[in-house]
C-alpha atoms as a PDB file:
ATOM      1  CA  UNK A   1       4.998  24.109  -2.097  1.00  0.00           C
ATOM      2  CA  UNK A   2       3.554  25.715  -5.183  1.00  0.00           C
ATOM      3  CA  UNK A   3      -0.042  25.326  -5.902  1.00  0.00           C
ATOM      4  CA  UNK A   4      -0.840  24.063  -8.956  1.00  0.00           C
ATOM      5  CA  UNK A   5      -0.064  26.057 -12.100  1.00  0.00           C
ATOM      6  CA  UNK A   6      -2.659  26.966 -14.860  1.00  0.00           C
ATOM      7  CA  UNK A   7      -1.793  28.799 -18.047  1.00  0.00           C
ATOM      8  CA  UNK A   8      -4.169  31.303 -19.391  1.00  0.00           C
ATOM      9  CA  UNK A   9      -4.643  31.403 -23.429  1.00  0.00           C
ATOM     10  CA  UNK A  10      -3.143  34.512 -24.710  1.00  0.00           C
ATOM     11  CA  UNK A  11      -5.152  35.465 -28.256  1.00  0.00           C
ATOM     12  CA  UNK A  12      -2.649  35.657 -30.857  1.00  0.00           C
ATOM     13  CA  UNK A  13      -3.162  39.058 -31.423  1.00  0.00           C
ATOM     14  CA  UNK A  14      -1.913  40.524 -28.081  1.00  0.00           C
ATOM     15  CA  UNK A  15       1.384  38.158 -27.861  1.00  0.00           C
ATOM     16  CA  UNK A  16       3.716  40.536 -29.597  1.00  0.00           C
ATOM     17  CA  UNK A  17       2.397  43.604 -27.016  1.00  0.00           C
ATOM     18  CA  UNK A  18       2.221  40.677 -23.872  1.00  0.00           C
ATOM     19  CA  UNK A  19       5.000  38.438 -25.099  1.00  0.00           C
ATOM     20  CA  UNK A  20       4.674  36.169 -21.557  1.00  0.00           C
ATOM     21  CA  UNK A  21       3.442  32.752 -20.501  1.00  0.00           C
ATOM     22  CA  UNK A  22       1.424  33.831 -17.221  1.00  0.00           C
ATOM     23  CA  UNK A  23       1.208  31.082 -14.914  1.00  0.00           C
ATOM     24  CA  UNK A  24      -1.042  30.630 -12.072  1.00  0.00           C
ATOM     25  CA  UNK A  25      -2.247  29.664  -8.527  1.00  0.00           C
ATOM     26  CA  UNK A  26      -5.292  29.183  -6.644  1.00  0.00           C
ATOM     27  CA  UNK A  27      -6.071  31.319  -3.852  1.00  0.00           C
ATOM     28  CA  UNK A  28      -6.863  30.590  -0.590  1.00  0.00           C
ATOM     29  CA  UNK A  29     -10.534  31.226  -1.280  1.00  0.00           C
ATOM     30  CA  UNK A  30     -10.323  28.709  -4.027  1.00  0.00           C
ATOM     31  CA  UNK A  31      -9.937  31.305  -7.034  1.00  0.00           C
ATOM     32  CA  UNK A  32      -7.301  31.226 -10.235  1.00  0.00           C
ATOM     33  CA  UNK A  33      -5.004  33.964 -10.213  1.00  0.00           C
ATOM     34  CA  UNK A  34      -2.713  34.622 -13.128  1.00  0.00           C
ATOM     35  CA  UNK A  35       0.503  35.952 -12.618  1.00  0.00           C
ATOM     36  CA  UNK A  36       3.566  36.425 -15.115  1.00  0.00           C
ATOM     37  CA  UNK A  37       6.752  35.115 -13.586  1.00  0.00           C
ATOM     38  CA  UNK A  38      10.026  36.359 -16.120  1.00  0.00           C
ATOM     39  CA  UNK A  39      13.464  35.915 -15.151  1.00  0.00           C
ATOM     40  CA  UNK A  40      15.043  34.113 -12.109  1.00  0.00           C
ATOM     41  CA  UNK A  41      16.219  34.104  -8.577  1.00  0.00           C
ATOM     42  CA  UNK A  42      14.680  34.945  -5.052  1.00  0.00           C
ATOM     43  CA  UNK A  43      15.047  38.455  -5.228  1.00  0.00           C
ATOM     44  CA  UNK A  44      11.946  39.520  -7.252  1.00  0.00           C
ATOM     45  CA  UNK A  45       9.875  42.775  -7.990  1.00  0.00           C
ATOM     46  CA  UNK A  46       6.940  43.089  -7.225  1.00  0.00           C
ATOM     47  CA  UNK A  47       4.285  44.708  -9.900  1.00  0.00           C
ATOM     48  CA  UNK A  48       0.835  45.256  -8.628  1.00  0.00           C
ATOM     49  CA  UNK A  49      -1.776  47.168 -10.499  1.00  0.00           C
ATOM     50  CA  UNK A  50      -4.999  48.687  -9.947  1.00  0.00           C
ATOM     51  CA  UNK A  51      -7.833  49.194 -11.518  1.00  0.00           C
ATOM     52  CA  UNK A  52      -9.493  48.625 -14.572  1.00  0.00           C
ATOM     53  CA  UNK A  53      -5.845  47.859 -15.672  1.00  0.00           C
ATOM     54  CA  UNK A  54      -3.989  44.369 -15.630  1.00  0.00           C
ATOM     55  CA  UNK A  55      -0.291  42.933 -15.695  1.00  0.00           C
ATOM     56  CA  UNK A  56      -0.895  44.415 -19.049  1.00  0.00           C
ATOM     57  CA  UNK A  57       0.516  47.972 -17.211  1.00  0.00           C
ATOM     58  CA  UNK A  58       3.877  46.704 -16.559  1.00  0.00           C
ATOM     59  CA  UNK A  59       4.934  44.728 -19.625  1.00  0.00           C
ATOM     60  CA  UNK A  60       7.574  47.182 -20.591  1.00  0.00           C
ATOM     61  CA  UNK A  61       8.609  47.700 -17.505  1.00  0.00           C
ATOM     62  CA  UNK A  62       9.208  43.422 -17.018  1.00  0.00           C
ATOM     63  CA  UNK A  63      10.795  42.932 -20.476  1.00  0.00           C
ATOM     64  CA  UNK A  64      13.443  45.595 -19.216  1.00  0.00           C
ATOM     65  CA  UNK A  65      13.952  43.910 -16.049  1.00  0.00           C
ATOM     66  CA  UNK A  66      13.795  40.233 -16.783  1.00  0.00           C
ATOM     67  CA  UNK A  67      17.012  39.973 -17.847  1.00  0.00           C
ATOM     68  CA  UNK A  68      18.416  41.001 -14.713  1.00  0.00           C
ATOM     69  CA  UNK A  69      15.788  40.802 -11.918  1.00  0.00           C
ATOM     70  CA  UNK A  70      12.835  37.868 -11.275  1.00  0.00           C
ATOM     71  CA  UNK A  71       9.715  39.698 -12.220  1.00  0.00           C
ATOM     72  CA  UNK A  72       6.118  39.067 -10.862  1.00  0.00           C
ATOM     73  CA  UNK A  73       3.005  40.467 -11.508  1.00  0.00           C
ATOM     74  CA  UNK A  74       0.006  39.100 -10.493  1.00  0.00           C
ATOM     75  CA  UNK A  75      -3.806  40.090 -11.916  1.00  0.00           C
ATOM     76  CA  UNK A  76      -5.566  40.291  -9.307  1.00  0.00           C
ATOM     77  CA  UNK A  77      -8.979  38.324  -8.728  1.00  0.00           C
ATOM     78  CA  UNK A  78     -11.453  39.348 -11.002  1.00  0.00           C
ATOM     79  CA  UNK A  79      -9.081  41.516 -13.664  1.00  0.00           C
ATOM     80  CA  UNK A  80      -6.792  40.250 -16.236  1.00  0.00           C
ATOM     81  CA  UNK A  81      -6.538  36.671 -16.906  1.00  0.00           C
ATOM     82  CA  UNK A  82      -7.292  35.547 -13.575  1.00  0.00           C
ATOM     83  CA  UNK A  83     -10.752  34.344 -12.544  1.00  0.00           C
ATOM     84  CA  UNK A  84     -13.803  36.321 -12.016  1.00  0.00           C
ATOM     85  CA  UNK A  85     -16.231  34.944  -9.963  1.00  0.00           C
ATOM     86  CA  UNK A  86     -18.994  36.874  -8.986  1.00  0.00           C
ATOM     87  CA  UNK A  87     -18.661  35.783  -5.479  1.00  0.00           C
ATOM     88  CA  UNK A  88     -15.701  36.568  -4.408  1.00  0.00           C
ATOM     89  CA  UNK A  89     -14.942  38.882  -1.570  1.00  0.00           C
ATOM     90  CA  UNK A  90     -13.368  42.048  -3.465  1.00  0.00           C
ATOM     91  CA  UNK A  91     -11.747  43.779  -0.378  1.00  0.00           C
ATOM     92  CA  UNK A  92      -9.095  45.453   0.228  1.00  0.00           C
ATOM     93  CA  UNK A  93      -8.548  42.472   3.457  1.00  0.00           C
ATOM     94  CA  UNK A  94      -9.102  39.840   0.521  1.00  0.00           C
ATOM     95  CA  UNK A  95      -6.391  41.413  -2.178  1.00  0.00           C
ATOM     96  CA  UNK A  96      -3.758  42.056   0.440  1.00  0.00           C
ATOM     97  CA  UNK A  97      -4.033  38.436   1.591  1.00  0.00           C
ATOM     98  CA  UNK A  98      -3.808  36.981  -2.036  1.00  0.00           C
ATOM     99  CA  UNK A  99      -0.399  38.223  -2.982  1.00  0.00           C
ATOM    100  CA  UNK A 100       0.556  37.659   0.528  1.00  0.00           C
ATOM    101  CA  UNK A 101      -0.257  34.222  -0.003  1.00  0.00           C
ATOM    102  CA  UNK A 102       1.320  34.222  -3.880  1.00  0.00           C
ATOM    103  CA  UNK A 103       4.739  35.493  -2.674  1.00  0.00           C
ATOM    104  CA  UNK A 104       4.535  32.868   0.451  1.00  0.00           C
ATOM    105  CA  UNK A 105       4.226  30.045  -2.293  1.00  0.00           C
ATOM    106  CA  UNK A 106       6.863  31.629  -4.312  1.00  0.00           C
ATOM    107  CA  UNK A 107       9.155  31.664  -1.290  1.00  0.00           C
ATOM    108  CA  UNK A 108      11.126  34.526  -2.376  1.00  0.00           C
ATOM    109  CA  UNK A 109      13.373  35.977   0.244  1.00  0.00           C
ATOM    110  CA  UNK A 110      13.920  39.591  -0.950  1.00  0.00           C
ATOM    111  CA  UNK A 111      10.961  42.003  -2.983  1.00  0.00           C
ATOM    112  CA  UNK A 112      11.300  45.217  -4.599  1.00  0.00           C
ATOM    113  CA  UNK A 113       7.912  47.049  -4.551  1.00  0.00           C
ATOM    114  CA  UNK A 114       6.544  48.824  -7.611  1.00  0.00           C
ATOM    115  CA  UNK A 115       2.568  50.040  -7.286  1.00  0.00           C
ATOM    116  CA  UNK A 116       0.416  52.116  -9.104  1.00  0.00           C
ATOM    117  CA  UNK A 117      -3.360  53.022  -8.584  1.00  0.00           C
ATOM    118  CA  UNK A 118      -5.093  50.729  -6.271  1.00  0.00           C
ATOM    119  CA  UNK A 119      -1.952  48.636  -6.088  1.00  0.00           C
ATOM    120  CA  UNK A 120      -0.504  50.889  -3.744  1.00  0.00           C
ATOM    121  CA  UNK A 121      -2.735  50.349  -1.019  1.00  0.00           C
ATOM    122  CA  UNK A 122      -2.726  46.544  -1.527  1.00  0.00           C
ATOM    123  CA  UNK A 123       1.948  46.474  -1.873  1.00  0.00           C
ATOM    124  CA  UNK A 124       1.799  48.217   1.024  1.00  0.00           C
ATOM    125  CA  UNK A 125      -0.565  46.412   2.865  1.00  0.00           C
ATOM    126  CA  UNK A 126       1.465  43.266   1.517  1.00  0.00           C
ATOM    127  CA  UNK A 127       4.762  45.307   3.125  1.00  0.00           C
ATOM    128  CA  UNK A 128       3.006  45.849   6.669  1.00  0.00           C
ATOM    129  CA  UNK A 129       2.783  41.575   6.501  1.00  0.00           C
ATOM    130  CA  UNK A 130       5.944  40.699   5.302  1.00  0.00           C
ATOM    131  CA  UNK A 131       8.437  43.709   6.062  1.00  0.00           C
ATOM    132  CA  UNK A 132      11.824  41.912   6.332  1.00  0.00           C
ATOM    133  CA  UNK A 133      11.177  41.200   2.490  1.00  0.00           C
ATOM    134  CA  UNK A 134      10.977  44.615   1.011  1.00  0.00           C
ATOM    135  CA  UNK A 135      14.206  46.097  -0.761  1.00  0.00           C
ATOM    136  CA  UNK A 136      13.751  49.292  -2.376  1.00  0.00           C
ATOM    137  CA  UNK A 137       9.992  50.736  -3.630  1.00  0.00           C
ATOM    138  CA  UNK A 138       8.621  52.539  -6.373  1.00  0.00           C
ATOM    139  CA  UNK A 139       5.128  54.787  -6.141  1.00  0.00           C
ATOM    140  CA  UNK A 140       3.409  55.743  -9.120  1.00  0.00           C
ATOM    141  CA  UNK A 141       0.260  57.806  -9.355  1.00  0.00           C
ATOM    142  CA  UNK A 142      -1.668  56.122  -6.394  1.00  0.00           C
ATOM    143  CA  UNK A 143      -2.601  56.015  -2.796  1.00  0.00           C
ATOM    144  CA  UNK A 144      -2.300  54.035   0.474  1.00  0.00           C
ATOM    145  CA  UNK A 145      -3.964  56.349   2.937  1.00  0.00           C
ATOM    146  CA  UNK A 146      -7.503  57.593   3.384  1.00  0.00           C
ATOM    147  CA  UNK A 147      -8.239  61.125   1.470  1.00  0.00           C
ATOM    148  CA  UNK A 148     -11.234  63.327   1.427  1.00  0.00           C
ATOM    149  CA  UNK A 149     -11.188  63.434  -1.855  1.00  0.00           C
ATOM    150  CA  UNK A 150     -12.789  61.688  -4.500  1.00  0.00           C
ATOM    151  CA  UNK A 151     -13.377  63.196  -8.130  1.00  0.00           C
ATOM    152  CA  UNK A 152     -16.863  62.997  -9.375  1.00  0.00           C
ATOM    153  CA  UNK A 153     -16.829  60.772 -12.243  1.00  0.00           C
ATOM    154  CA  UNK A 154     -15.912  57.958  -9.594  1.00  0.00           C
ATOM    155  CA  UNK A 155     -18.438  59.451  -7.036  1.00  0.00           C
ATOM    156  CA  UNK A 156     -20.662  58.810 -10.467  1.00  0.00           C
ATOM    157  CA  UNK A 157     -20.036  54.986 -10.357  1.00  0.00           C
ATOM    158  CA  UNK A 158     -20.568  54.244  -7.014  1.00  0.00           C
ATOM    159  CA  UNK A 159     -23.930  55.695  -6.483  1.00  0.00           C
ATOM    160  CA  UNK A 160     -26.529  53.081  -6.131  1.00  0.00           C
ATOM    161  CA  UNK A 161     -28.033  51.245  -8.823  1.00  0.00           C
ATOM    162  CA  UNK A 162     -26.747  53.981 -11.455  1.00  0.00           C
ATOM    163  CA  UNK A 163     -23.049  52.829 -10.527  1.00  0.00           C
ATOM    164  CA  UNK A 164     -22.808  49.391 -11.733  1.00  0.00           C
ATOM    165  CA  UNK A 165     -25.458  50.201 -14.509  1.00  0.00           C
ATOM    166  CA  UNK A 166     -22.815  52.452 -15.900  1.00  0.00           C
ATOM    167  CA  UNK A 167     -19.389  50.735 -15.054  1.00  0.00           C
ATOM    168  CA  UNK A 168     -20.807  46.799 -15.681  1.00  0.00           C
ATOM    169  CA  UNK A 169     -23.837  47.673 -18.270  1.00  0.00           C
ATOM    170  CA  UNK A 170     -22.054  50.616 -20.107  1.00  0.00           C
ATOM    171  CA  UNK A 171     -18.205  49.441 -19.630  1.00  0.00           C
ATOM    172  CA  UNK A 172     -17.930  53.027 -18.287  1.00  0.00           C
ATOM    173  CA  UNK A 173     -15.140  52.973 -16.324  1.00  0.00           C
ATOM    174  CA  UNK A 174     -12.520  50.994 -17.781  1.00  0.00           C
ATOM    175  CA  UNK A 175     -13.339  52.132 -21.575  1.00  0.00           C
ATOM    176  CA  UNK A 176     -12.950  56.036 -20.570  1.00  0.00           C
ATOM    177  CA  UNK A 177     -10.202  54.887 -18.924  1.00  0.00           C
ATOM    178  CA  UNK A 178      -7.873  54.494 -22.266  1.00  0.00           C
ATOM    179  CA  UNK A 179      -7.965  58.087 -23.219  1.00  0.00           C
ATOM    180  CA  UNK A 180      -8.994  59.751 -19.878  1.00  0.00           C
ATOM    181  CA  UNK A 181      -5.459  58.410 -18.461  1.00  0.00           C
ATOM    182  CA  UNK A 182      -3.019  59.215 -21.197  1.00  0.00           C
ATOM    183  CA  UNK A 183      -2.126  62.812 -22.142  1.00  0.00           C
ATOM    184  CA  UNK A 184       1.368  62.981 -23.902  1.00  0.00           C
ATOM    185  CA  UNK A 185       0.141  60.302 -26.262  1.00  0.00           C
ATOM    186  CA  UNK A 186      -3.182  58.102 -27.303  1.00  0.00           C
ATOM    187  CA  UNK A 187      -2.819  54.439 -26.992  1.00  0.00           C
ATOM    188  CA  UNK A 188      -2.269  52.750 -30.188  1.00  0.00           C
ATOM    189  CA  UNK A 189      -5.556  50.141 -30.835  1.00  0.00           C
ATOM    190  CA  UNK A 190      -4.058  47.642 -29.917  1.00  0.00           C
ATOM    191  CA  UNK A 191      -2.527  49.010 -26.348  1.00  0.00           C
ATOM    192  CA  UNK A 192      -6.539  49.838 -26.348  1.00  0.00           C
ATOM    193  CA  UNK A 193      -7.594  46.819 -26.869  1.00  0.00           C
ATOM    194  CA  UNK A 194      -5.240  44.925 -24.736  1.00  0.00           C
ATOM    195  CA  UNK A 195      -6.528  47.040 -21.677  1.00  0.00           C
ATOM    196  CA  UNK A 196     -10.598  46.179 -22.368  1.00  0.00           C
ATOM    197  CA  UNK A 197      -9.727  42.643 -23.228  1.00  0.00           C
ATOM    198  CA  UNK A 198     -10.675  41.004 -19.889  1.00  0.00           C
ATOM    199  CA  UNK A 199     -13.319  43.507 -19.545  1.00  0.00           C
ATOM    200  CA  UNK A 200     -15.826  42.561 -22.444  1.00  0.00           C
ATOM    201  CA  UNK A 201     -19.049  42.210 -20.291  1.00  0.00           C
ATOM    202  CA  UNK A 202     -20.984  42.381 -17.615  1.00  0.00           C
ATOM    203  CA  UNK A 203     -19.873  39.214 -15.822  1.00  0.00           C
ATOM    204  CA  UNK A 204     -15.931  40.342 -16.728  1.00  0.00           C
ATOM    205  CA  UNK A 205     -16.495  43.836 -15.488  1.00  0.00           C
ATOM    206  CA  UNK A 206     -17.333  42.259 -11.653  1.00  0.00           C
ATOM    207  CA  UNK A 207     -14.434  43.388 -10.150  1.00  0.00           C
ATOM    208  CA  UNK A 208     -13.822  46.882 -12.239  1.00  0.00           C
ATOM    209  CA  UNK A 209     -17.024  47.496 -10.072  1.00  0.00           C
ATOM    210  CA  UNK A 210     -16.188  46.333  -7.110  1.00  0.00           C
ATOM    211  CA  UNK A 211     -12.557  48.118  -6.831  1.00  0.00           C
ATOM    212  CA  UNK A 212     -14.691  51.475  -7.056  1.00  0.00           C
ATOM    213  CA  UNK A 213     -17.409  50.408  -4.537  1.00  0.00           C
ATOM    214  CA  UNK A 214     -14.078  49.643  -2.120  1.00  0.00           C
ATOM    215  CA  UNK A 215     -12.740  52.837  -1.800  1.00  0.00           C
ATOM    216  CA  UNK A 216     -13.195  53.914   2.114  1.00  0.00           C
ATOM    217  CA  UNK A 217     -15.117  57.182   2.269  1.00  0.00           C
ATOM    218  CA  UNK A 218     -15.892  56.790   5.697  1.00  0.00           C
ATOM    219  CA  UNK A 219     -15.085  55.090   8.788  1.00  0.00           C
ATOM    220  CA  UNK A 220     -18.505  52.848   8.621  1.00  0.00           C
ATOM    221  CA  UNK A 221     -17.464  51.224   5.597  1.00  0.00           C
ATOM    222  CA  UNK A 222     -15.619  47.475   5.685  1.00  0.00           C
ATOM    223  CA  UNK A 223     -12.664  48.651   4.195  1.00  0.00           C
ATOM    224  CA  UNK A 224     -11.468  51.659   6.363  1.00  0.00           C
ATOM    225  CA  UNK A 225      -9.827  49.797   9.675  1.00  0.00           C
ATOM    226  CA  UNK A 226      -7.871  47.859   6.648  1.00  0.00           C
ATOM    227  CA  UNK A 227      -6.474  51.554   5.111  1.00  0.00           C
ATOM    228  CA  UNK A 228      -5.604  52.562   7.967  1.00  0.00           C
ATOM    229  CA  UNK A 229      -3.109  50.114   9.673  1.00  0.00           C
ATOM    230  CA  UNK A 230      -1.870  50.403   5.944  1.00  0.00           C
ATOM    231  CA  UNK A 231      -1.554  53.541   6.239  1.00  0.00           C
ATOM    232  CA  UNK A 232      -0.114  53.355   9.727  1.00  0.00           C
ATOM    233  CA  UNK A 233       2.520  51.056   8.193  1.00  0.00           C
ATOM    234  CA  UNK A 234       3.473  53.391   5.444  1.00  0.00           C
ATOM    235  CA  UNK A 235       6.497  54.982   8.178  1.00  0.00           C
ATOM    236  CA  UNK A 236       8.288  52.067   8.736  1.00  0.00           C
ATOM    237  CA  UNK A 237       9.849  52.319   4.898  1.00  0.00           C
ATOM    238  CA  UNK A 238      10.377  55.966   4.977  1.00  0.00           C
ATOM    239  CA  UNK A 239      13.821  54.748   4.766  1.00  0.00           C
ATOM    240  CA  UNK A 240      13.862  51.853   2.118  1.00  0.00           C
ATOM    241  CA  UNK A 241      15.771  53.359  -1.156  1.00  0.00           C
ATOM    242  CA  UNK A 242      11.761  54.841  -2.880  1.00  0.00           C
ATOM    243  CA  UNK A 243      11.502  56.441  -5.979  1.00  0.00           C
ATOM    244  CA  UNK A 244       8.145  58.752  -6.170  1.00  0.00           C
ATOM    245  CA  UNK A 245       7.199  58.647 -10.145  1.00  0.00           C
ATOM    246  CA  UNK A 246       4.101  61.601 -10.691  1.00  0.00           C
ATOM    247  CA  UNK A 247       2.235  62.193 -13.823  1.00  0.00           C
ATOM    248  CA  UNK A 248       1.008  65.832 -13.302  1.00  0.00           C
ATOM    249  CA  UNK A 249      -1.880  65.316 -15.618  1.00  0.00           C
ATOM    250  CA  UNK A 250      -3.953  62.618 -13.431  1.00  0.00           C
ATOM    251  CA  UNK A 251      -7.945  63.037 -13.125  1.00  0.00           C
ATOM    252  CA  UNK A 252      -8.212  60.410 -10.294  1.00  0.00           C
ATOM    253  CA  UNK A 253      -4.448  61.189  -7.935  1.00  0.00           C
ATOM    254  CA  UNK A 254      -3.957  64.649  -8.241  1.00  0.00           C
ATOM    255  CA  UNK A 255      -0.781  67.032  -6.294  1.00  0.00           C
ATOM    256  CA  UNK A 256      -2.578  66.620  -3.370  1.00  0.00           C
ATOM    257  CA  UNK A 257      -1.658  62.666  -3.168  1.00  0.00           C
ATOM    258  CA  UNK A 258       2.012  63.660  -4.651  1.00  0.00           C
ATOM    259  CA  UNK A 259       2.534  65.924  -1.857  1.00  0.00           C
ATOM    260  CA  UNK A 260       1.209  63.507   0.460  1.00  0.00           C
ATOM    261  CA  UNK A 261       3.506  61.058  -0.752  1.00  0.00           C
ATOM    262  CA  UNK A 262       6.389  63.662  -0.390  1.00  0.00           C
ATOM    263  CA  UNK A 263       5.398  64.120   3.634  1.00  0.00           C
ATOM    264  CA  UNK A 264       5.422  60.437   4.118  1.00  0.00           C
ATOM    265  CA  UNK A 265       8.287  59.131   1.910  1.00  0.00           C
ATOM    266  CA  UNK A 266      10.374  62.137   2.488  1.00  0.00           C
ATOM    267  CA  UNK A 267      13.781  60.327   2.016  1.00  0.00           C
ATOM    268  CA  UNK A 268      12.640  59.317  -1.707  1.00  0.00           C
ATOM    269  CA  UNK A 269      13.636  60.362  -4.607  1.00  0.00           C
ATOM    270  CA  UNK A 270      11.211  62.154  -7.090  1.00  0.00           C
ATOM    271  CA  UNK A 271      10.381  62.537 -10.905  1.00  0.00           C
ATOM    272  CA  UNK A 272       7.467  64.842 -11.628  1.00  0.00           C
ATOM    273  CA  UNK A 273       5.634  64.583 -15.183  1.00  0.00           C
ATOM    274  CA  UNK A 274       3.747  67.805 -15.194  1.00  0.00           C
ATOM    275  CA  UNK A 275       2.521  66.678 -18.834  1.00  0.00           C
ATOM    276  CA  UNK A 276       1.570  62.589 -18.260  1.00  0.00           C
ATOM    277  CA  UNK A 277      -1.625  61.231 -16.901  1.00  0.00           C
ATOM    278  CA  UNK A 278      -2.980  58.801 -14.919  1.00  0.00           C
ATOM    279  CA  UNK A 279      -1.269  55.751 -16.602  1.00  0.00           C
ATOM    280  CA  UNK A 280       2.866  57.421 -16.153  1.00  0.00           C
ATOM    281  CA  UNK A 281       4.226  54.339 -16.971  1.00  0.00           C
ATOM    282  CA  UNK A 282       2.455  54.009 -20.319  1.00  0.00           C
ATOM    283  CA  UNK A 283       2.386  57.661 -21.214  1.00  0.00           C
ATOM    284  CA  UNK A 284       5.882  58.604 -20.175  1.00  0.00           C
ATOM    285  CA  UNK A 285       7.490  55.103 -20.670  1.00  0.00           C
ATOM    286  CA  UNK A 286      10.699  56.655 -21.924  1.00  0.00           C
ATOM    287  CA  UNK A 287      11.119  58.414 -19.204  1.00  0.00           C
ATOM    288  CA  UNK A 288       9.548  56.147 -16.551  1.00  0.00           C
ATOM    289  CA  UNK A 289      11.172  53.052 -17.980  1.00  0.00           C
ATOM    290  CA  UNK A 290      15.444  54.072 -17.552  1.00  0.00           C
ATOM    291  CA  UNK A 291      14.556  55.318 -14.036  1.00  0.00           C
ATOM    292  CA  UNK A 292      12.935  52.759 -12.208  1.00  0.00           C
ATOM    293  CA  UNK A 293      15.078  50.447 -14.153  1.00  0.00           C
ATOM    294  CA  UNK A 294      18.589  52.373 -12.362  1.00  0.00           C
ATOM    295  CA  UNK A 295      16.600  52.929  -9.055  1.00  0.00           C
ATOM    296  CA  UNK A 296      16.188  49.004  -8.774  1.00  0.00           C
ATOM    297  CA  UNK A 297      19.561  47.785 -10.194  1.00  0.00           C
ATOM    298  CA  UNK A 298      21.448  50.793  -7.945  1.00  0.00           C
ATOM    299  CA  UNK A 299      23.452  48.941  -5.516  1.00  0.00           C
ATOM    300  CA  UNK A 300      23.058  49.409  -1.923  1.00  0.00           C
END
């Protein structure tokens, strides 16, 4: 049974860039997560963003597959329009178990996986639950496997005290984040806006934080055992129909986590952006758009 369903208020000026309804569920920690739902059937993809972005990401991407394919896209706790309570246990464990328990409600019998950023590790921690349901998978500028590497201006925000003081006091993660992950274009102001939206202060910014203070450096910290059976898990679809999408031009997933992707997905098929950024989907969307669009619908 479906929990029940809350809609989140979408200001008027966003609704011609996020034309959608979301609806939502509660979690089984108690929290409101908003998800958009377009289109119909059992056979659904699968969206799932990282961070500081929202459902916001994929909105092309759904209004080209709606018409043929369900399409849902959760925000996950803490970003977007869901809920952002400042107790909430923002682990990887946590966000793995939330969609688990979103596409459980949903009852669908047959996923496509599309992931970018953070949502990698979290779709393919939702695969390693619920393999029978995964169809064909699409990889976009992210990881789901523990690296050595870290680039500094995250190492900035997780340092004690300064870290949230910059990313929850001085928005300065998710604002840089509008211009430092585009490079073929700029956002318009409104694309801008409808990013920093849910992240207008300090309380709103509780998870933007929290995403960064998750990343497993080391094997003492909570979320490392939880990588790695993810990462474990990654083999078992090295034969599901992937697509690796790469913007060349990424700060935070550089060639190193392309070619890593190559190694472990080495059935996939590739498109390399030497000239996008960070946000591929937004910054290449002509490009990006057509092919995950043919990759889904192939048949077979």
């Amino acid at each position: 049974m479906m929990k029940p369903k809350v809609i989140p208020q979408i200001p008027d000026w966003l609704k011609a860039e996020y034309p959608f309804s979301p609806a939502g569920y509660e979690t089984p920690s108690g929290a409101r997560m908003s998800y958009v739902d377009e289109g119909q059937g059992d056979h659904a993809v699968l969206m799932l963003h990282g961070n500081p972005t929202w459902s916001f990401y994929y909105r092309n991407l759904v209004q080209a597959l709606s018409p043929h394919r369900r399409c849902i896209v959760p925000d996950h706790i803490g970003m977007g329009l869901s809920d952002k309570p400042a107790d909430y246990e923002y682990t990887l464990a946590r966000r793995i178990a939330d969609v688990v328990d979103l596409i459980d409600s949903l009852q669908l019998q047959k996923i496509d996986l599309v992931v970018h950023d953070w949502g990698g590790a979290i779709g393919f921690g939702v695969a390693e639950q619920r393999p029978e349901l995964v169809n064909r998978i699409v990889v976009m500028n992210t990881a789901a496997f523990t690296s050595i590497h870290l680039p500094r201006r995250i190492a900035l925000c997780r340092l004690p005290l300064i870290g949230p003081l910059v990313v929850r006091g001085g928005n300065g993660f998710a604002a840089p984040a509008v211009w430092m992950a585009m490079s073929r274009r700029p956002l318009t102001k409104i694309e801008s806006r409808g990013y920093l939206m849910p992240y207008d202060s300090w309380a709103n910014r509780v998870a933007v934080n929290a995403f960064v203070q998750d990343i497993p450096m080391h094997e003492s910290h909570r979320t490392w055992e939880t990588l790695k059976k993810v990462e474990q898990g990654i083999g078992r679809f090295n034969r599901r129909a992937s697509l690796i999408i790469w913007g060349g031009r990424d700060f935070c997933f550089n060639d190193i986590f392309y070619q890593e992707w190559l190694k472990r997905l080495p059935n996939a098929e590739n498109l390399y952006l030497e000239d996008a950024g960070h946000y591929v989907l937004e910054d290449a969307s002509n490009d990006v758009v057509p092919r995950i669009k043919a990759h889904l619908l192939a048949v077979g």
